[in-house]
PDB file of N, CA and C in Angstrom:
ATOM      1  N   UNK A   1     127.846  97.083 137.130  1.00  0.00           N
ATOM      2  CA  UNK A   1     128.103  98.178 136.215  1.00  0.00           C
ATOM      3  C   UNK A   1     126.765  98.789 135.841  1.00  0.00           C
ATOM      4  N   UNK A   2     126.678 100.114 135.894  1.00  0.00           N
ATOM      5  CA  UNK A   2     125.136 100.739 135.736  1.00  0.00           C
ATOM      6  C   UNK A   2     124.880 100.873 134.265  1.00  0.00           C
ATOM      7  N   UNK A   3     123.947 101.341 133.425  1.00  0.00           N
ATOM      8  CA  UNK A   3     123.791 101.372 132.317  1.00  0.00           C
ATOM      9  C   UNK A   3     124.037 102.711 131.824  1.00  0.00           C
ATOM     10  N   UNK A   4     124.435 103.401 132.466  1.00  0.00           N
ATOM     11  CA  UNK A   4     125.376 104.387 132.321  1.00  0.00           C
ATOM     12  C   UNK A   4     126.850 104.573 131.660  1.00  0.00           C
ATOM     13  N   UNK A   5     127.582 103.377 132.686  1.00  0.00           N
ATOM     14  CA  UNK A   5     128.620 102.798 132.313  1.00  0.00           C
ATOM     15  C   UNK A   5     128.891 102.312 131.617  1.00  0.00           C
ATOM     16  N   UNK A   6     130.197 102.438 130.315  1.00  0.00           N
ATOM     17  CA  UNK A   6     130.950 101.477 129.726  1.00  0.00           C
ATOM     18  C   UNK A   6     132.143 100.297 130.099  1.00  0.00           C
ATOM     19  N   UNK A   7     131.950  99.697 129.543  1.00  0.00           N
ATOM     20  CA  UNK A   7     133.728  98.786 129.746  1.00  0.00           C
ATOM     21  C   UNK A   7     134.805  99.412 128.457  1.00  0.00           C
ATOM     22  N   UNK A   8     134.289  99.967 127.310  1.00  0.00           N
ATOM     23  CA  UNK A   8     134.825 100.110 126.373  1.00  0.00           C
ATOM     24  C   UNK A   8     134.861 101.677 126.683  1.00  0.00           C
ATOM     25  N   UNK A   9     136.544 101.701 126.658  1.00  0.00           N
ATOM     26  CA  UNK A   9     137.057 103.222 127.043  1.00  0.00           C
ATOM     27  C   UNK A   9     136.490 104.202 125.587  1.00  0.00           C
ATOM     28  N   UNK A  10     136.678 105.373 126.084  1.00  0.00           N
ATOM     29  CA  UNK A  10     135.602 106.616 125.139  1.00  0.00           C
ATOM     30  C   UNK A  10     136.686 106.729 123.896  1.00  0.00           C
ATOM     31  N   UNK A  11     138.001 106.813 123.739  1.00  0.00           N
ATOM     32  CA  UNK A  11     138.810 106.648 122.742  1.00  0.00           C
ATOM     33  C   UNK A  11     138.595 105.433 121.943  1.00  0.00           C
ATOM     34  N   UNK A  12     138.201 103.770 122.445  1.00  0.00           N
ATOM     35  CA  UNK A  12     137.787 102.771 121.532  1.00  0.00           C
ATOM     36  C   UNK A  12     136.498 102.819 120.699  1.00  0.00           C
ATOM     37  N   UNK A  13     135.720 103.776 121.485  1.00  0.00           N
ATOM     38  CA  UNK A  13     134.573 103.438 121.218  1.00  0.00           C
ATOM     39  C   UNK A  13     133.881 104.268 119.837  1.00  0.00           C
ATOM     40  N   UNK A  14     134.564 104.678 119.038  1.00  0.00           N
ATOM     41  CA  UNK A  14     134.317 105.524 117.770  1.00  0.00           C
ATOM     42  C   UNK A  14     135.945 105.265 116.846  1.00  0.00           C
ATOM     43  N   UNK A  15     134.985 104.968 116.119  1.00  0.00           N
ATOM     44  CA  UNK A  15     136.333 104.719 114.827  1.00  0.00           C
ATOM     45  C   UNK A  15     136.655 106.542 114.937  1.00  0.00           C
ATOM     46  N   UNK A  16     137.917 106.445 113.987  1.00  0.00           N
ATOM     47  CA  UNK A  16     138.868 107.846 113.760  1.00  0.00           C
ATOM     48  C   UNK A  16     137.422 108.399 112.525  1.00  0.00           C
ATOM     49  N   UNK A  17     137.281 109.587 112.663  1.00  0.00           N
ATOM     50  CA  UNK A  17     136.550 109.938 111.318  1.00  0.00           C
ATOM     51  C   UNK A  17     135.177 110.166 112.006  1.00  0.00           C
ATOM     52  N   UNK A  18     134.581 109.534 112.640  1.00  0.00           N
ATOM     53  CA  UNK A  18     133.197 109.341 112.703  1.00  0.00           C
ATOM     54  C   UNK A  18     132.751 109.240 114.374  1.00  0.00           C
ATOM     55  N   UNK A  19     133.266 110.605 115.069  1.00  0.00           N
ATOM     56  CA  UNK A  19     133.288 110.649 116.444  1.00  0.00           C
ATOM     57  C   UNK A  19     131.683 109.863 117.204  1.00  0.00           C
ATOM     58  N   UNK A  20     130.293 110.293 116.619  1.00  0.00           N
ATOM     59  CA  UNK A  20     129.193 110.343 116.811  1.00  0.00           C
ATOM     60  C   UNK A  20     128.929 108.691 116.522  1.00  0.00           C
ATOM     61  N   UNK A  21     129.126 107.865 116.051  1.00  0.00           N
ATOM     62  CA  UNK A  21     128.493 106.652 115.205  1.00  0.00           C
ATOM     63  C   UNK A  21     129.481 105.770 115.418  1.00  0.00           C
ATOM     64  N   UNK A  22     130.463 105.657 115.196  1.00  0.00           N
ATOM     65  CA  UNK A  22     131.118 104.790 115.237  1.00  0.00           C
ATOM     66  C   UNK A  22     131.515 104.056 113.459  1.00  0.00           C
ATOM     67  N   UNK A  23     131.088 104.621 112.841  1.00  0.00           N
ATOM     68  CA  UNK A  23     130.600 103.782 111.891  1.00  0.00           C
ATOM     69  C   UNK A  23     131.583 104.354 110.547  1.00  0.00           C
ATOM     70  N   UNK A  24     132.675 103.996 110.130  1.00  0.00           N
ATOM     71  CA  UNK A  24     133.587 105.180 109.270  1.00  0.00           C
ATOM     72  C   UNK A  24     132.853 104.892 107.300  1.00  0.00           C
ATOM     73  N   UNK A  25     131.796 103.636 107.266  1.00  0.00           N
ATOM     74  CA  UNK A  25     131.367 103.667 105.630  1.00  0.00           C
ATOM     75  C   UNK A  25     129.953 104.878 105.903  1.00  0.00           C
ATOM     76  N   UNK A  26     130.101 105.959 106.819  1.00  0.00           N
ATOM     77  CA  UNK A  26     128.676 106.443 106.731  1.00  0.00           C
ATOM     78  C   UNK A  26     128.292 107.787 105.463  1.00  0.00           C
ATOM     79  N   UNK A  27     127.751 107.911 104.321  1.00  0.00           N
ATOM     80  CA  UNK A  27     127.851 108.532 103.444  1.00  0.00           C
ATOM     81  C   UNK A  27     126.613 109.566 103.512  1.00  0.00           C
ATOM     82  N   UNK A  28     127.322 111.113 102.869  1.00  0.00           N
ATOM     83  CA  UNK A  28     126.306 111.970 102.692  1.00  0.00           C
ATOM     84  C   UNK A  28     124.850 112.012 101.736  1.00  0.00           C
ATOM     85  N   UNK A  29     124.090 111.990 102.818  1.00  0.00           N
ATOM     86  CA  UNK A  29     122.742 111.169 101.708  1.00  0.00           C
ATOM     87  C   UNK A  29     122.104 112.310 100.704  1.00  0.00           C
ATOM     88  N   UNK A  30     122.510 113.218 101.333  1.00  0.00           N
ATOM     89  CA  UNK A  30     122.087 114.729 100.325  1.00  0.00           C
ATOM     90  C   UNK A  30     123.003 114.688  98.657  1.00  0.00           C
ATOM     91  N   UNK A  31     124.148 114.448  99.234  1.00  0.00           N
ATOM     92  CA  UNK A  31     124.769 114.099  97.963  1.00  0.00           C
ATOM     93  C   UNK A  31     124.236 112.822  96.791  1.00  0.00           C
ATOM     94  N   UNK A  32     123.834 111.829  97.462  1.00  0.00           N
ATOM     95  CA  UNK A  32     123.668 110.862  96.800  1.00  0.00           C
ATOM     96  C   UNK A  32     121.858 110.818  96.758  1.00  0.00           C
ATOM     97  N   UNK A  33     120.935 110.889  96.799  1.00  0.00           N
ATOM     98  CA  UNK A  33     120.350 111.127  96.522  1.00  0.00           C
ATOM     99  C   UNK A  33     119.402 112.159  95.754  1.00  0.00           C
ATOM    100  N   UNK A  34     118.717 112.227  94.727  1.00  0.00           N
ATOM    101  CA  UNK A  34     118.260 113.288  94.139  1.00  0.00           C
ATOM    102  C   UNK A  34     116.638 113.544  94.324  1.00  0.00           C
ATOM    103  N   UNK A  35     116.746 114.445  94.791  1.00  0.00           N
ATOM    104  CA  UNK A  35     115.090 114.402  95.601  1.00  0.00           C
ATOM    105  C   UNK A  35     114.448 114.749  93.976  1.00  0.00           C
ATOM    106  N   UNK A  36     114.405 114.786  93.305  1.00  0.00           N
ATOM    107  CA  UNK A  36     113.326 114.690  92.128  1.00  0.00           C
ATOM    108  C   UNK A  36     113.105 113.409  91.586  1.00  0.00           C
ATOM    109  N   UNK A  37     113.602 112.465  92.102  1.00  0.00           N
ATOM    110  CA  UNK A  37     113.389 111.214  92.072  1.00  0.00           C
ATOM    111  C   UNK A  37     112.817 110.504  92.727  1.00  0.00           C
ATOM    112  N   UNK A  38     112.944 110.619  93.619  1.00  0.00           N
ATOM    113  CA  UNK A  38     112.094 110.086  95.100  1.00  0.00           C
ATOM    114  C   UNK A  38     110.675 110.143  95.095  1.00  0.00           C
ATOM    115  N   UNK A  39     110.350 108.796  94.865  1.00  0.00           N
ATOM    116  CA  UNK A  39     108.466 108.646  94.577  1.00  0.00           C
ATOM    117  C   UNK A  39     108.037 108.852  95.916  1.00  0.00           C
ATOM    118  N   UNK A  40     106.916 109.403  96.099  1.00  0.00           N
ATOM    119  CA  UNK A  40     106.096 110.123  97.444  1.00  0.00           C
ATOM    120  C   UNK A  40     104.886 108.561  97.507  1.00  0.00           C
ATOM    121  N   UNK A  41     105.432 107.601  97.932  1.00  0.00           N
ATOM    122  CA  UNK A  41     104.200 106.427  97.628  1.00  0.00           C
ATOM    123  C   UNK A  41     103.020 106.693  99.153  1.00  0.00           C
ATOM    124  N   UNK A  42     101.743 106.320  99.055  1.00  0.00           N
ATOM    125  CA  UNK A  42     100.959 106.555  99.815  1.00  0.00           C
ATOM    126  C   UNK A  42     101.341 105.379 101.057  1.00  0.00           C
ATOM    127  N   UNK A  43     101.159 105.154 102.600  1.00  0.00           N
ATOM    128  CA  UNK A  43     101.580 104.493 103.053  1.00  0.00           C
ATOM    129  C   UNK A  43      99.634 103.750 103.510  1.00  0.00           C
ATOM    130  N   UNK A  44      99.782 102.372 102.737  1.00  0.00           N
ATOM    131  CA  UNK A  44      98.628 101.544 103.113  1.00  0.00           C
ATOM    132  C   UNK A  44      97.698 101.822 104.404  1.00  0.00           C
ATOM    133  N   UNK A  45      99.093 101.330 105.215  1.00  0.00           N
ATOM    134  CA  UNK A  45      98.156 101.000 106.553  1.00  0.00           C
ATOM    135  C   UNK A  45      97.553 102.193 107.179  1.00  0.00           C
ATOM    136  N   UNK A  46      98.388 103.423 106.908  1.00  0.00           N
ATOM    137  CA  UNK A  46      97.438 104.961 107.243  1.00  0.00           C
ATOM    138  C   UNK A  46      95.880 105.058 106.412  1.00  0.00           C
ATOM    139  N   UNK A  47      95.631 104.448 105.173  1.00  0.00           N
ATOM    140  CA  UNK A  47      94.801 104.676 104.336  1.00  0.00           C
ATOM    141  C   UNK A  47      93.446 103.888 105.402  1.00  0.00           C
ATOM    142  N   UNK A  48      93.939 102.375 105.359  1.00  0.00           N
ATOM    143  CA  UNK A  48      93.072 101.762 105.670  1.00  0.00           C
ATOM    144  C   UNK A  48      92.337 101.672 107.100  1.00  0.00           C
ATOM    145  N   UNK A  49      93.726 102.002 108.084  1.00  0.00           N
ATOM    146  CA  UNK A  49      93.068 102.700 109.489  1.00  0.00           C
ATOM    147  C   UNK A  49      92.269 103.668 109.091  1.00  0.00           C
ATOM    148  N   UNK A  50      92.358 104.415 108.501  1.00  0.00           N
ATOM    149  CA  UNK A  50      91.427 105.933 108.860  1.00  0.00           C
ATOM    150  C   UNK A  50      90.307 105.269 107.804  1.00  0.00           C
ATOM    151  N   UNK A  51      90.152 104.432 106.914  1.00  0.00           N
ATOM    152  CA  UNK A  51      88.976 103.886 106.205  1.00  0.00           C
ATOM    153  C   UNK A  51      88.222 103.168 106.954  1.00  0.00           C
ATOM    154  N   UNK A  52      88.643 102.275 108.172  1.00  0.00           N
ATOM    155  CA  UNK A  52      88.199 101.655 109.161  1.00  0.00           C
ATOM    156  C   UNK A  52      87.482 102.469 110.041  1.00  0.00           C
ATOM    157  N   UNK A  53      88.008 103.267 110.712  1.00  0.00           N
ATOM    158  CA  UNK A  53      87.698 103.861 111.489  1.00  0.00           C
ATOM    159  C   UNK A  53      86.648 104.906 111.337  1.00  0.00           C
ATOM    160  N   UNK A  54      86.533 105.350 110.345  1.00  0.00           N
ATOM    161  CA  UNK A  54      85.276 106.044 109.558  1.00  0.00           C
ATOM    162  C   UNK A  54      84.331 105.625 109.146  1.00  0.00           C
ATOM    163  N   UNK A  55      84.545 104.061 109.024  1.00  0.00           N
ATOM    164  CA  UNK A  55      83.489 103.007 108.400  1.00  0.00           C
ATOM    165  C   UNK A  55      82.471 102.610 109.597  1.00  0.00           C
ATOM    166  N   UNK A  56      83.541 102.895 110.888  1.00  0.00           N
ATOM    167  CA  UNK A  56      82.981 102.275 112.233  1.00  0.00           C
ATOM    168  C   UNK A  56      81.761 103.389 112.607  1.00  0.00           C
ATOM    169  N   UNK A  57      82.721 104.569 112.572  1.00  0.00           N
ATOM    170  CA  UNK A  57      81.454 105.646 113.447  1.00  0.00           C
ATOM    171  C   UNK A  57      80.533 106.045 112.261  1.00  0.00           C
ATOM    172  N   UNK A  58      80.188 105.538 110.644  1.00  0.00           N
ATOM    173  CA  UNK A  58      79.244 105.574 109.932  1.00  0.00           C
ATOM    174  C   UNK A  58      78.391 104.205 110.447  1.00  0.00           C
ATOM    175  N   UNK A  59      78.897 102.980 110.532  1.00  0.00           N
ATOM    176  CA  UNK A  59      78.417 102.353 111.135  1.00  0.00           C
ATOM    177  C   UNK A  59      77.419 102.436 112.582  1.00  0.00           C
ATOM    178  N   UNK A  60      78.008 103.014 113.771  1.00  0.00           N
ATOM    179  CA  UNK A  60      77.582 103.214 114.286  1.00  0.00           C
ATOM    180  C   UNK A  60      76.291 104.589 114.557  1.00  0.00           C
ATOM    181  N   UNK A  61      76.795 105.466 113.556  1.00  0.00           N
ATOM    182  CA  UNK A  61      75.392 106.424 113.321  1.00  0.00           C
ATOM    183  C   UNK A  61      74.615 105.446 112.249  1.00  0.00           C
ATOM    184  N   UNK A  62      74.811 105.048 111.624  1.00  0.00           N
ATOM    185  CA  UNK A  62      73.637 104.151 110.737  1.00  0.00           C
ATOM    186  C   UNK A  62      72.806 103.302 111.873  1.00  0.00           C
ATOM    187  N   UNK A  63      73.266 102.249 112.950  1.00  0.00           N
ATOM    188  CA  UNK A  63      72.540 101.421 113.173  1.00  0.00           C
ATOM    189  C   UNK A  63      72.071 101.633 114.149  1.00  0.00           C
ATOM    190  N   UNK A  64      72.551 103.034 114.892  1.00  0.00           N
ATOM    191  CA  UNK A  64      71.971 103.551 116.464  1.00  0.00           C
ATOM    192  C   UNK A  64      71.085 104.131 115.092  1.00  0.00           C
ATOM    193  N   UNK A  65      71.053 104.681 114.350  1.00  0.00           N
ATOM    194  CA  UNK A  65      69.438 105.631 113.789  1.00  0.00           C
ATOM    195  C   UNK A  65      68.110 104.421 113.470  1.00  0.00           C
ATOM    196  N   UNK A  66      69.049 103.270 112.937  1.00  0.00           N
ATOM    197  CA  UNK A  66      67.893 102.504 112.574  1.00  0.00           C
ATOM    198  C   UNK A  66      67.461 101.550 113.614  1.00  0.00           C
ATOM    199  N   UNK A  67      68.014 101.613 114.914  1.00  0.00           N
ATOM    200  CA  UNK A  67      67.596 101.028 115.672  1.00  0.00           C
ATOM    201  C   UNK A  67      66.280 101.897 116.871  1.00  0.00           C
ATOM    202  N   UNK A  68      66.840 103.586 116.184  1.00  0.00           N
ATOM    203  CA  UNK A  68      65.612 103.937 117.289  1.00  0.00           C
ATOM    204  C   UNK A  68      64.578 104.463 115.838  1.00  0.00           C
ATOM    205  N   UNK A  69      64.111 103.730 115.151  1.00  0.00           N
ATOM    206  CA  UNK A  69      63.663 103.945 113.788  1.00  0.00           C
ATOM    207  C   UNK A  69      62.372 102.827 114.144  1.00  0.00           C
ATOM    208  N   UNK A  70      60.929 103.026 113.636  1.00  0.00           N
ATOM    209  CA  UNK A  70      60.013 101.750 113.832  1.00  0.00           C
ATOM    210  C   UNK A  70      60.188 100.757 112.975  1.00  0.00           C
ATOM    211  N   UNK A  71      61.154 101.049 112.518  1.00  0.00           N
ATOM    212  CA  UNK A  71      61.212  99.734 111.147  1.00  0.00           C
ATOM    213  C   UNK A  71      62.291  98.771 112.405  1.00  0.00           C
ATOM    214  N   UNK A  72      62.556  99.067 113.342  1.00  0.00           N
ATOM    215  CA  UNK A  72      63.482  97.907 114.307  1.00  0.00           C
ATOM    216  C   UNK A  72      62.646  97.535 115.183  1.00  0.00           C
ATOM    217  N   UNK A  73      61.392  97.830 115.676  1.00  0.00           N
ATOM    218  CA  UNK A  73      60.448  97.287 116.295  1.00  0.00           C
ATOM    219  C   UNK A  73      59.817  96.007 116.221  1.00  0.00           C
ATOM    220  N   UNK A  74      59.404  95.279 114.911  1.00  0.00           N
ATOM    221  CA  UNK A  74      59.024  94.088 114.927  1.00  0.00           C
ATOM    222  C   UNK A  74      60.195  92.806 114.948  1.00  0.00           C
ATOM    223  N   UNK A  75      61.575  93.752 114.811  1.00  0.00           N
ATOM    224  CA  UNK A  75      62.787  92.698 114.431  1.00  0.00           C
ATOM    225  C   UNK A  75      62.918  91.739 115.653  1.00  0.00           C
ATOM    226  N   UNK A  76      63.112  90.134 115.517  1.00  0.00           N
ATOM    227  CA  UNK A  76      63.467  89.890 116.902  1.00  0.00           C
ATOM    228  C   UNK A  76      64.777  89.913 117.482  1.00  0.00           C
ATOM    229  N   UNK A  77      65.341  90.007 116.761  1.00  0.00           N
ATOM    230  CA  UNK A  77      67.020  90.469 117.805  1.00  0.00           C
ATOM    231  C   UNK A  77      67.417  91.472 116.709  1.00  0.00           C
ATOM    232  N   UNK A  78      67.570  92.772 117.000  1.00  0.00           N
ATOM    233  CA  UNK A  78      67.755  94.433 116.533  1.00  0.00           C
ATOM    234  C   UNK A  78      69.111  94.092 116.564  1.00  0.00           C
ATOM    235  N   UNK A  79      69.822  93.408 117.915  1.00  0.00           N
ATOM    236  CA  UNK A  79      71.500  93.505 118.148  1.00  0.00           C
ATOM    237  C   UNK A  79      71.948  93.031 116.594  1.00  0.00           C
ATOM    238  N   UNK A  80      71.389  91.918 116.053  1.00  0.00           N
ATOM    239  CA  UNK A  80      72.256  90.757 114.743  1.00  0.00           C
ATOM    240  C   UNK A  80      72.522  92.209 113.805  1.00  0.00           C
ATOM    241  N   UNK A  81      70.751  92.822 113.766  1.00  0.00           N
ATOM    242  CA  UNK A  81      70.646  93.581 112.531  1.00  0.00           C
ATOM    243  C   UNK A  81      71.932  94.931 112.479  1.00  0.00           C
ATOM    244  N   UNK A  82      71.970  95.475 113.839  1.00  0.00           N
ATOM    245  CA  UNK A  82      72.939  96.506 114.097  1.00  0.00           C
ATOM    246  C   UNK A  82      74.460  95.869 113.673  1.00  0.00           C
ATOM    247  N   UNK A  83      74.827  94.432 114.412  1.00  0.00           N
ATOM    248  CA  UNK A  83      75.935  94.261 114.541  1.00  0.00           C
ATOM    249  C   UNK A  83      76.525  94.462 112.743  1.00  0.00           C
ATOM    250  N   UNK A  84      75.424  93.741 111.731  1.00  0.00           N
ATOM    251  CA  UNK A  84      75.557  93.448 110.663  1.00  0.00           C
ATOM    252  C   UNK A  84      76.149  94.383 110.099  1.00  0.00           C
ATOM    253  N   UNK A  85      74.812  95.545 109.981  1.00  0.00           N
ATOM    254  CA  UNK A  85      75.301  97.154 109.481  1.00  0.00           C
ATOM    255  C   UNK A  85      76.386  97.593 110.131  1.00  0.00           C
ATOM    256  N   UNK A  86      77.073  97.944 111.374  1.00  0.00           N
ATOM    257  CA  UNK A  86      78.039  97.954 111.609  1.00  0.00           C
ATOM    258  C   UNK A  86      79.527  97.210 110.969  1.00  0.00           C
ATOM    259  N   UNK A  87      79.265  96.280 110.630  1.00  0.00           N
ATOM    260  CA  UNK A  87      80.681  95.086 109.767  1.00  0.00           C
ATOM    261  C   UNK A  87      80.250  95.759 109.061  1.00  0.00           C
ATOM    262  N   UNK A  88      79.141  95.831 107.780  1.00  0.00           N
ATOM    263  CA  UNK A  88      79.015  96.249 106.151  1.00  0.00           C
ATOM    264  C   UNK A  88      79.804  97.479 105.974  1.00  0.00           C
ATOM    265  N   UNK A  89      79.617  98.377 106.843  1.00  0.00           N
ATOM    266  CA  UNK A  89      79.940 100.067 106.638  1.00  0.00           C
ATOM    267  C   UNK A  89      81.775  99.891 107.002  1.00  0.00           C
ATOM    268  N   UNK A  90      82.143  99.266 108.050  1.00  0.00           N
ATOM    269  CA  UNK A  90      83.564  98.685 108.390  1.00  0.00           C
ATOM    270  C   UNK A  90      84.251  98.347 106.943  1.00  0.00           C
ATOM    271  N   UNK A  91      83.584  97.049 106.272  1.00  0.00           N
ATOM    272  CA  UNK A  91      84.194  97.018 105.279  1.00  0.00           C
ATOM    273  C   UNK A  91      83.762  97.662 103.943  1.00  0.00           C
ATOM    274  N   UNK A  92      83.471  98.452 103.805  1.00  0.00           N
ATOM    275  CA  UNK A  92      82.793  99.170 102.692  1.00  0.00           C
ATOM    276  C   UNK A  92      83.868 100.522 102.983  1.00  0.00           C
ATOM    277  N   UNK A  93      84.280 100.987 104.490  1.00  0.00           N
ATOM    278  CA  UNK A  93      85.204 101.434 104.389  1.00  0.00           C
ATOM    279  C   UNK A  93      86.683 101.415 104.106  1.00  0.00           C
ATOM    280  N   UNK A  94      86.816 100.342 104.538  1.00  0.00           N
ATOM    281  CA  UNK A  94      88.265 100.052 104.226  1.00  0.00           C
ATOM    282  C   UNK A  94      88.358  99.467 102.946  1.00  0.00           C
ATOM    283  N   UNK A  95      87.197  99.274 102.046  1.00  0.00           N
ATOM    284  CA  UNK A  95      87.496  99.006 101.008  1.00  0.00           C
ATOM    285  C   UNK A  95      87.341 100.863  99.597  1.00  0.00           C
ATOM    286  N   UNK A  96      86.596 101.457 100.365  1.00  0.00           N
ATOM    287  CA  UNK A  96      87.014 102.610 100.043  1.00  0.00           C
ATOM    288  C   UNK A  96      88.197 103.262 100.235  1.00  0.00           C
ATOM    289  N   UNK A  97      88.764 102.847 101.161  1.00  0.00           N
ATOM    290  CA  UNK A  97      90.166 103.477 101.465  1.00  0.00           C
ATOM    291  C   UNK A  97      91.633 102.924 100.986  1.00  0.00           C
ATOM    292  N   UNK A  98      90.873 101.444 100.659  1.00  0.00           N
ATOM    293  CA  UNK A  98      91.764 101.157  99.723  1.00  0.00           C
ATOM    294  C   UNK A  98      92.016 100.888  98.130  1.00  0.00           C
ATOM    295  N   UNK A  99      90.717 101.554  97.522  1.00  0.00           N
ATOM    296  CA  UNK A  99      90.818 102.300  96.450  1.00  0.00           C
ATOM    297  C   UNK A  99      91.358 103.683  96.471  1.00  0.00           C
ATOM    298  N   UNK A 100      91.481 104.260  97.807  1.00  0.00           N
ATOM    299  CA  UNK A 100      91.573 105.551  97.818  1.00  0.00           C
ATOM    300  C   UNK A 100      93.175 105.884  97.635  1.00  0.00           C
ATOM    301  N   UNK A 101      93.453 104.552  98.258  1.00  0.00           N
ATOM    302  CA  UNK A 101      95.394 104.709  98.738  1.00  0.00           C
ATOM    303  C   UNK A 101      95.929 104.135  96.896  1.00  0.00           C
ATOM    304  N   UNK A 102      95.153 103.183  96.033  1.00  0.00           N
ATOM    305  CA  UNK A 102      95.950 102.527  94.825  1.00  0.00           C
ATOM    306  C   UNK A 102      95.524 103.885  94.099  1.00  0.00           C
ATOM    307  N   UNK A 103      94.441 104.917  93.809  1.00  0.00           N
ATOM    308  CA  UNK A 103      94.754 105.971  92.965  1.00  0.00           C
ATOM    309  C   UNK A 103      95.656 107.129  94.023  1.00  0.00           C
ATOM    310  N   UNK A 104      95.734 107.407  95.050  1.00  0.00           N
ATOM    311  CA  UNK A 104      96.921 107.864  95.511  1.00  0.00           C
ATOM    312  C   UNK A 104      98.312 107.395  94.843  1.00  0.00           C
ATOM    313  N   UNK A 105      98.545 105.945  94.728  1.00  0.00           N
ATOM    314  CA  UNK A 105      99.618 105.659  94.068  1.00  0.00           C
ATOM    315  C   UNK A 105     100.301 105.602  93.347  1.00  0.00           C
ATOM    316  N   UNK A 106      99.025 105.833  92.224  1.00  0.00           N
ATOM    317  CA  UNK A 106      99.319 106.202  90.429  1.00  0.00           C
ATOM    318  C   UNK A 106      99.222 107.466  90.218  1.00  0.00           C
ATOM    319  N   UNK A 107      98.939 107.785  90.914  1.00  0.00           N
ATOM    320  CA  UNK A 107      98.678 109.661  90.989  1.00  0.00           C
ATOM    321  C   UNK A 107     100.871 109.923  91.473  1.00  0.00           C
ATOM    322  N   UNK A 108     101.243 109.513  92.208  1.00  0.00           N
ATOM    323  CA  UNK A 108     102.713 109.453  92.537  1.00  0.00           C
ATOM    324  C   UNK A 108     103.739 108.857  91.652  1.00  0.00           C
ATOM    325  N   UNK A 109     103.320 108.055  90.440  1.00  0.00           N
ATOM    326  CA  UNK A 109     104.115 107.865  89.489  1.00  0.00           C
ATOM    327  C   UNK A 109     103.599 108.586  88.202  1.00  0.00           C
ATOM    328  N   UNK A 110     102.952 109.531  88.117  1.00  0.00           N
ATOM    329  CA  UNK A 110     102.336 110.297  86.851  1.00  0.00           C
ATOM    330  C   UNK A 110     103.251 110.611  86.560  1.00  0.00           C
ATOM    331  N   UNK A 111     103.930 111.481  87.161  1.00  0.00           N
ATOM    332  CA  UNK A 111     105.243 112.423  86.825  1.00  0.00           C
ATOM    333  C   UNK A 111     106.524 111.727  86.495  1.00  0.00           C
ATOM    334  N   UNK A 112     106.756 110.617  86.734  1.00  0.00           N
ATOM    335  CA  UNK A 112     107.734 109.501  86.342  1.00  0.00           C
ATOM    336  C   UNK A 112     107.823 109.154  84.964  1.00  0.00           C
ATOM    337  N   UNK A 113     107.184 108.899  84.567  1.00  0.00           N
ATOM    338  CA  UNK A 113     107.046 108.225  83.111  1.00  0.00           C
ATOM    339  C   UNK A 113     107.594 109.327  81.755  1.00  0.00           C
TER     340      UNK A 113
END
């Protein structure tokens, strides 16, 4: 049988009422919901990717500058010092970004109260 195919004839296969779904408890959400209610919350993991990821290429312009800088000349391994500054700016971002997303959040229940 291809995946095309049913076994369940096209008349079984939808309750009476609800040709599309099958599903006859399915309720109008426009009705039941009131969009002036509906909190707009910030979504974390968008905050902190793009805090990451901004942290990286500050990172990486910070430690490519200070590596062609003479202050990296006497260092004996430049890589530790780069890798370092690279993590610091990483998390310095995502920890900016996730201050950025908790006043996003309270900023979305102002109007609530």
């Amino acid at each position: 049988m291809s995946s095309e195919q049913s076994s369940v004839p096209d008349d079984a296969a939808s309750a009476p009422g609800t040709p599309e779904t099958g599903r006859a408890d399915e309720v109008d959400v426009e009705g039941v919901v009131d969009r002036a209610t509906v909190r707009r919350a910030p979504r974390y993991r968008a905050f902190f990717t793009v805090g990451i990821l901004l942290g990286l290429v500050v990172g990486l312009g910070v430690g490519g500058a200070w590596l062609q800088s003479p202050a990296a000349a006497p260092v004996f391994k430049p890589g530790v010092y780069f890798t370092v500054i690279l993590v610091a700016c990483t998390a310095l971002g995502a920890g900016v970004a996730g201050v950025w997303a908790v006043i996003a959040d309270r900023r979305s229940l102002r109007g609530r109260r």
